[in-house]
Protein backbone atom coordinates (compact mmCIF):
# COMPACT_ATOMS: atom_id res chain seq x y z
CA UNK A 1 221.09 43.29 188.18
CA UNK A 2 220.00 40.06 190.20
CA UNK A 3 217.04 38.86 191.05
CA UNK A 4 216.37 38.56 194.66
CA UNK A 5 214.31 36.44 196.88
CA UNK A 6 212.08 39.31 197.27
CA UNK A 7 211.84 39.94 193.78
CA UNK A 8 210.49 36.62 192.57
CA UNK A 9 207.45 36.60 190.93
CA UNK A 10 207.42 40.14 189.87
CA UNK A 11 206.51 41.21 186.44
CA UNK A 12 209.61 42.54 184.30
CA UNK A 13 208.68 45.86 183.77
CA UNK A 14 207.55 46.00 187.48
CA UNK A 15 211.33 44.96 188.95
CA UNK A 16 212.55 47.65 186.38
CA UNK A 17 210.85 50.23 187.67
CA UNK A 18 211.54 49.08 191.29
CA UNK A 19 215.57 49.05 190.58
CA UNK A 20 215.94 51.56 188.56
CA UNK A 21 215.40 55.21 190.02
CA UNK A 22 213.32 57.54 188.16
CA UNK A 23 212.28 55.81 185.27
CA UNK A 24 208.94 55.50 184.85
CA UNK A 25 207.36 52.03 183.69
CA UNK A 26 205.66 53.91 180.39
CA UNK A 27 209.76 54.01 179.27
CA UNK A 28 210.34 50.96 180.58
CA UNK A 29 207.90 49.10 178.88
CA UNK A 30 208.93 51.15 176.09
CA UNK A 31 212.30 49.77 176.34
CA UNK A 32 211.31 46.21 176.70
CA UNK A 33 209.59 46.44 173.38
CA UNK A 34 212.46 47.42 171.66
CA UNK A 35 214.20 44.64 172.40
CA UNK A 36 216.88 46.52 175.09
CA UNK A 37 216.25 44.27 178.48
CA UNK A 38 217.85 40.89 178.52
CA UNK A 39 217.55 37.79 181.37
CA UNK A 40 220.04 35.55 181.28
CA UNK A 41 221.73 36.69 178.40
CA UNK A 42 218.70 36.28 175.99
CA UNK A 43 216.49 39.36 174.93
CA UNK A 44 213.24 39.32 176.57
CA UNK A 45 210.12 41.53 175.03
CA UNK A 46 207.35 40.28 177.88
CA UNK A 47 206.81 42.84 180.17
CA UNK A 48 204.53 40.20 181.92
CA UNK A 49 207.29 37.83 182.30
CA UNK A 50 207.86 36.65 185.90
CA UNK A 51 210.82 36.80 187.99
CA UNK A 52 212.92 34.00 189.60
CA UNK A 53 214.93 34.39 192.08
CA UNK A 54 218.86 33.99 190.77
CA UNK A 55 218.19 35.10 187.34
CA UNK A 56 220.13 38.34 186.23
CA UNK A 57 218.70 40.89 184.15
CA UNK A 58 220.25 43.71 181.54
CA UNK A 59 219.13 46.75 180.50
CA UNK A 60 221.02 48.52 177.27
CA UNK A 61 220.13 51.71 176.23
CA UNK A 62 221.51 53.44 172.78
CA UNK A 63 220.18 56.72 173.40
CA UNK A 64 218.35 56.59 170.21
CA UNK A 65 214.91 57.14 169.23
CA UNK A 66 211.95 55.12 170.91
CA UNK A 67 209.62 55.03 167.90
CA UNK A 68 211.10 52.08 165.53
CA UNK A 69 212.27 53.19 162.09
CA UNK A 70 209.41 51.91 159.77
CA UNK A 71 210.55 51.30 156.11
CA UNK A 72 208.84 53.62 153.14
CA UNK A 73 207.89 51.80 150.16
CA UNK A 74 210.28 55.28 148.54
CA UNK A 75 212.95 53.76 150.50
CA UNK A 76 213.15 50.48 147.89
CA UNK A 77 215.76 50.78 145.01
CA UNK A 78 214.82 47.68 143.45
CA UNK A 79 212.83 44.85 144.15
CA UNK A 80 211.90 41.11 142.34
CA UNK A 81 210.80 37.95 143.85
CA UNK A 82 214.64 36.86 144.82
CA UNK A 83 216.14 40.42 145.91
CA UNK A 84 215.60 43.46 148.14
CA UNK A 85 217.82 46.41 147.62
CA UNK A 86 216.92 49.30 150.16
CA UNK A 87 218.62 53.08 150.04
CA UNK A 88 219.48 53.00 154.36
CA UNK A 89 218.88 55.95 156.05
CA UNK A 90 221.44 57.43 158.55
CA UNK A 91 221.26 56.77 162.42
CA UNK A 92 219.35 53.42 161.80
CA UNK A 93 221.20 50.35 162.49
CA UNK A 94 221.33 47.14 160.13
CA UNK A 95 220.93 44.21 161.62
CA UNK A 96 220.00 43.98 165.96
CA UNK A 97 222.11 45.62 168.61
CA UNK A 98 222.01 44.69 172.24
CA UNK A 99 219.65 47.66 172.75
CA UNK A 100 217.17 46.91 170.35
CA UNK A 101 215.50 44.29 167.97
CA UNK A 102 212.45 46.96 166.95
CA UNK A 103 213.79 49.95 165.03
CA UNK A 104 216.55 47.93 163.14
CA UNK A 105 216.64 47.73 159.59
CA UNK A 106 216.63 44.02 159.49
CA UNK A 107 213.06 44.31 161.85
CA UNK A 108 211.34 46.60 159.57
CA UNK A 109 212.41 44.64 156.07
CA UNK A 110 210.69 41.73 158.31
CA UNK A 111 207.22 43.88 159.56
CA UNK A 112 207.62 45.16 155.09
CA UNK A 113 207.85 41.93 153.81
CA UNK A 114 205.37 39.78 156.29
CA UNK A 115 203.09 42.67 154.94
CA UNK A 116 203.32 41.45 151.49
CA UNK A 117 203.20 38.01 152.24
CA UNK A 118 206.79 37.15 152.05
CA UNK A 119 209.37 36.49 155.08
CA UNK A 120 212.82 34.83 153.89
CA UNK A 121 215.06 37.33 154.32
CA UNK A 122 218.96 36.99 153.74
CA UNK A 123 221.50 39.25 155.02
CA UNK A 124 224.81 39.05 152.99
CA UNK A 125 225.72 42.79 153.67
CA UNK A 126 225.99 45.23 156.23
CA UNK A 127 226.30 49.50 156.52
CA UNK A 128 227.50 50.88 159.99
CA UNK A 129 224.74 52.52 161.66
CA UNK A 130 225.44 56.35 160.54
CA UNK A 131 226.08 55.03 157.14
CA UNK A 132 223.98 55.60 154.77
CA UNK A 133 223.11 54.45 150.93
CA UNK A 134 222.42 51.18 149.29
CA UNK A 135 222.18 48.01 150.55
CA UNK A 136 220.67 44.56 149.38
CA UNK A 137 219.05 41.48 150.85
CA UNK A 138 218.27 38.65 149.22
CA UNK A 139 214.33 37.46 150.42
CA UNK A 140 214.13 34.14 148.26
CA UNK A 141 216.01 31.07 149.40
CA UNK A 142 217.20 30.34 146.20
CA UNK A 143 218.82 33.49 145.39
CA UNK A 144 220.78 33.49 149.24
CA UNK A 145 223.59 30.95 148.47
CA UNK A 146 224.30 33.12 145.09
CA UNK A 147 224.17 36.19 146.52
CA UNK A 148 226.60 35.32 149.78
CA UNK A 149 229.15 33.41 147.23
CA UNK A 150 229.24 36.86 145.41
CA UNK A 151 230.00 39.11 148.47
CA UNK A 152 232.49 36.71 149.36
CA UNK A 153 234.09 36.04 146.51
CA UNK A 154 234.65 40.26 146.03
CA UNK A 155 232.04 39.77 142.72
CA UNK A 156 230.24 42.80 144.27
CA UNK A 157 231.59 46.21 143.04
CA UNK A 158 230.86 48.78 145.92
CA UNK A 159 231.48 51.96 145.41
CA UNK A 160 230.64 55.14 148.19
CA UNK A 161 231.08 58.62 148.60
CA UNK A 162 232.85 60.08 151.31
CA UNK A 163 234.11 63.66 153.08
CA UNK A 164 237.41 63.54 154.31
CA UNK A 165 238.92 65.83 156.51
CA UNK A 166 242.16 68.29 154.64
CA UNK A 167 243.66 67.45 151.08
CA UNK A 168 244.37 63.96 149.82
CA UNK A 169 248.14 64.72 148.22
CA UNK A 170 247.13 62.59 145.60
CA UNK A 171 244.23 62.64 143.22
CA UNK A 172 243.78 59.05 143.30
CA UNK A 173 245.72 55.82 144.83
CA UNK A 174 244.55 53.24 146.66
CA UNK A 175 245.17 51.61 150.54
CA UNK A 176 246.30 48.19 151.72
CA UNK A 177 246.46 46.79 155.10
CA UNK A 178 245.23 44.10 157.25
CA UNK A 179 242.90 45.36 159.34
CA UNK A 180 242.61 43.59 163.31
CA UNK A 181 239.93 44.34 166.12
CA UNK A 182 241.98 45.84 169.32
CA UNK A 183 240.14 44.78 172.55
CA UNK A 184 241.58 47.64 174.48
CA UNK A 185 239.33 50.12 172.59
CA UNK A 186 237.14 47.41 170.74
CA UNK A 187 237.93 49.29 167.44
CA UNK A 188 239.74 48.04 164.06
CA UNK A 189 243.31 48.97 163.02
CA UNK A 190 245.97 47.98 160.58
CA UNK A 191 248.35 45.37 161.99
CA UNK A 192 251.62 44.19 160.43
CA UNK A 193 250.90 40.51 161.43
CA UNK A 194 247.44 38.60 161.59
CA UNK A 195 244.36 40.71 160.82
CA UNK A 196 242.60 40.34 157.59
CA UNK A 197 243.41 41.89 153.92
CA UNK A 198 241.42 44.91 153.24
CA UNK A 199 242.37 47.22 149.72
CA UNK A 200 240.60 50.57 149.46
CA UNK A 201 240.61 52.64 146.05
CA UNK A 202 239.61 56.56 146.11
CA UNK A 203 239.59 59.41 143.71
CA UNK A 204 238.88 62.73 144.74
CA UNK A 205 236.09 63.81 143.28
CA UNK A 206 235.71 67.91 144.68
CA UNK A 207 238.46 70.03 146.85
CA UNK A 208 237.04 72.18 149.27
CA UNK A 209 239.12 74.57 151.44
CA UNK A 210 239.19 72.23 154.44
CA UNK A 211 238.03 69.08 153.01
CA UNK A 212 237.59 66.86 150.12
CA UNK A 213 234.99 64.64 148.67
CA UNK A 214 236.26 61.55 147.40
CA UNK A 215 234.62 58.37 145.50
CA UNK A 216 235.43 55.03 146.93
CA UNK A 217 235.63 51.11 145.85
CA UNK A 218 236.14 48.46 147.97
CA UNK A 219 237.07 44.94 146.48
CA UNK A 220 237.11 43.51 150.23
CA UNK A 221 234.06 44.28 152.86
CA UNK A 222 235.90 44.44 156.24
CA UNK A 223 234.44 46.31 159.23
CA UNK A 224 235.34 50.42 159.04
CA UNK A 225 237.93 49.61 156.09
CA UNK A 226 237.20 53.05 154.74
CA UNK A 227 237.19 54.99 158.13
CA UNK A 228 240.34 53.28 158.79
CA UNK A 229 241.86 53.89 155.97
CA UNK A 230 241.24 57.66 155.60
CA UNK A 231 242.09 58.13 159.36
CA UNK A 232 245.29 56.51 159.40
CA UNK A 233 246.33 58.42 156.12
CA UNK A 234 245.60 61.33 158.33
CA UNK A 235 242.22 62.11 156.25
CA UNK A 236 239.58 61.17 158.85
CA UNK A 237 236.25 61.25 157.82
CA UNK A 238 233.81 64.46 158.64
CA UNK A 239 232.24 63.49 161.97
CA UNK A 240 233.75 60.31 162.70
CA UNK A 241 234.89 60.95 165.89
CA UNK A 242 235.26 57.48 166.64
CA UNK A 243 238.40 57.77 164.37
CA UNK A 244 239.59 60.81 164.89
CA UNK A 245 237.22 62.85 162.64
CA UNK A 246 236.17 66.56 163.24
CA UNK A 247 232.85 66.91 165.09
CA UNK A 248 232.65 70.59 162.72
CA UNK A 249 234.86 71.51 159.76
CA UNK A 250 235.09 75.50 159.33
CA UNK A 251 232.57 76.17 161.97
CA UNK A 252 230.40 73.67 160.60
CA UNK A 253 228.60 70.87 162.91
CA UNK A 254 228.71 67.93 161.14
CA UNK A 255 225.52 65.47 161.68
CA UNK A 256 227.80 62.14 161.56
CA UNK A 257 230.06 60.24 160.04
CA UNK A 258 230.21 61.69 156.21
CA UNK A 259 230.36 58.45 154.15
CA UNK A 260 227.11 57.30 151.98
CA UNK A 261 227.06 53.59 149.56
CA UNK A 262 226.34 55.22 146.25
CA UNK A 263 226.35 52.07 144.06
CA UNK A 264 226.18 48.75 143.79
CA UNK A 265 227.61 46.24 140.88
CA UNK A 266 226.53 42.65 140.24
CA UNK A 267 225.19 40.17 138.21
CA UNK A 268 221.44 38.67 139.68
CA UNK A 269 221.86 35.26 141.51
CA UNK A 270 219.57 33.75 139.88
CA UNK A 271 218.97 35.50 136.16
CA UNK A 272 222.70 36.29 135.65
CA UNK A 273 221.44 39.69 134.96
CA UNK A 274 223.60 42.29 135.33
CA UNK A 275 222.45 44.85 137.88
CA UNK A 276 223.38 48.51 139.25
CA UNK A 277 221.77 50.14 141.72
CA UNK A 278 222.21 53.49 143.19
CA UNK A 279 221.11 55.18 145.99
CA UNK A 280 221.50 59.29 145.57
CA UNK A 281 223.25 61.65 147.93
CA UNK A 282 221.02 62.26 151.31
CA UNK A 283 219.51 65.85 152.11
CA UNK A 284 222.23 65.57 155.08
CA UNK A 285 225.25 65.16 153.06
CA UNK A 286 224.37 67.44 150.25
CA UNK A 287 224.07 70.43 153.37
CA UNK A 288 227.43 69.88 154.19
CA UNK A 289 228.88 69.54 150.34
CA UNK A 290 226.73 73.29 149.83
CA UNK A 291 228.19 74.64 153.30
CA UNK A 292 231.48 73.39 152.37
CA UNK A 293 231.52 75.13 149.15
CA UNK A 294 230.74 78.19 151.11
CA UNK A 295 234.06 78.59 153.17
CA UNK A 296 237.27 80.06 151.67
């Protein structure tokens, strides 16, 4: 929305309130904190800031909840002076989203380690927002440059469990494609020409009646590999709906996307250490294994 003659000098959360029907400025205020208003195509968390005629000003909402995910000290798998590994609950995004800064994984490992006196922090990895499981940071400059060469270089074994939708034909095999963004639905896909190499391993792990659990390894990291994957072998994942996944299974509601980072393998940036870290099933996940096992 623009700012208009009559609008200049205005605080923020004031010309919200004004534009936008309905909303009261407690929400919108609310909203600026987060991180979800934008003027001129930078975010903008000043609800005092003052308005100029010509600017233009975004609001993104994710429909998620206001009150910022803090991190719980229960939440840290392991934890030295060089790296942060962190077991990611569901529903919380990793790094920030046009909708939010606050409430991001990446801005509570900042608010958890300014607390302790400490605030490199190196992102080399990323889980999808619904995802859940392990994930590592590195919070020391000198273990950054290791730790990205390692991820890159496919030194990193990553393994996840997963609930796909019917019954794998096979026990075990493994999926290769290059996987390309499509602009028309702004989703990834396997393309014949271009794209980028992704190889997926599975074994199936449990058969239900109307699903399977499977375990998962990924030598490459591209975006939704294993949601692609499984969906285009006609083995969606349970409740990823964004890929053609069943929103219920059996009469079941599923929560979200059924796919958790159990383990990590690698050797320490810095000690050469070797290290594996696992992050065990989440109360979700283990409902729908027990309500699975109930259906015949």
């Amino acid at each position: 929305m623009a700012v208009l003659p009559e609008d200049a000098g205005v605080r923020l959360d004031h010309f919200l309130t004004r534009r936008i029907e309905g909303v009261p400025r407690v929400l919108v205020k609310r909203l600026i904190d987060l991180g979800g208003v934008h003027v001129d195509g930078r975010r903008v968390r000043r609800c005092s800031l003052l308005m100029v005629t010509g600017q233009r000003v975004e609001l993104y909402v994710d429909g998620l909840s206001l009150e910022p995910f803090q991190l719980e000290p229960t939440r840290v798998l392991y934890r030295d002076r060089y790296l942060l590994a962190i077991d990611k609950p569901a529903g919380i995004a990793t790094q920030p989203t046009p909708a939010r800064y606050q409430g991001t994984l990446y801005a509570a490992l900042q608010q958890f380690l300014a607390a302790a006196g400490t605030v490199t922090l190196g992102m080399v990895q990323r889980l999808d927002r619904d995802t859940s499981g392990v994930i590592i940071f590195s919070i020391h400059p000198k273990a950054n440059q290791g730790l990205t060469a390692a991820f890159r270089e496919h030194r990193v074994i990553k393994r996840y469990q997963a609930l796909v939708a019917g019954q794998p034909q096979h026990d075990g095999g493994e999926f290769c494609s290059h996987l390309a963004r499509r602009r028309a639905t702004n989703r990834m896909v396997s393309v014949e020409r271009g794209g980028k190499p992704a190889l997926t391993r599975y074994r199936v792990v449990t058969r239900f009646a109307a699903a399977a659990l499977v375990e998962v390894e990924i030598p490459t990291g591209r975006t939704h590999q294993i949601r692609i994957h499984f969906a285009e072998a006609g083995h969606p994942l349970l409740g990823d709906t964004a890929y053609g996944g069943p929103a219920s299974c059996g009469g079941l509601a599923i929560p979200r996307q059924m796919l958790h980072a159990s383990e990590l393998l690698l050797d320490h940036p810095v000690s050469g250490d070797k290290l594996t870290l696992r992050a065990p099933l989440p109360a979700d996940f283990t409902a729908v294994m027990q309500a699975l096992a109930a259906i015949t």
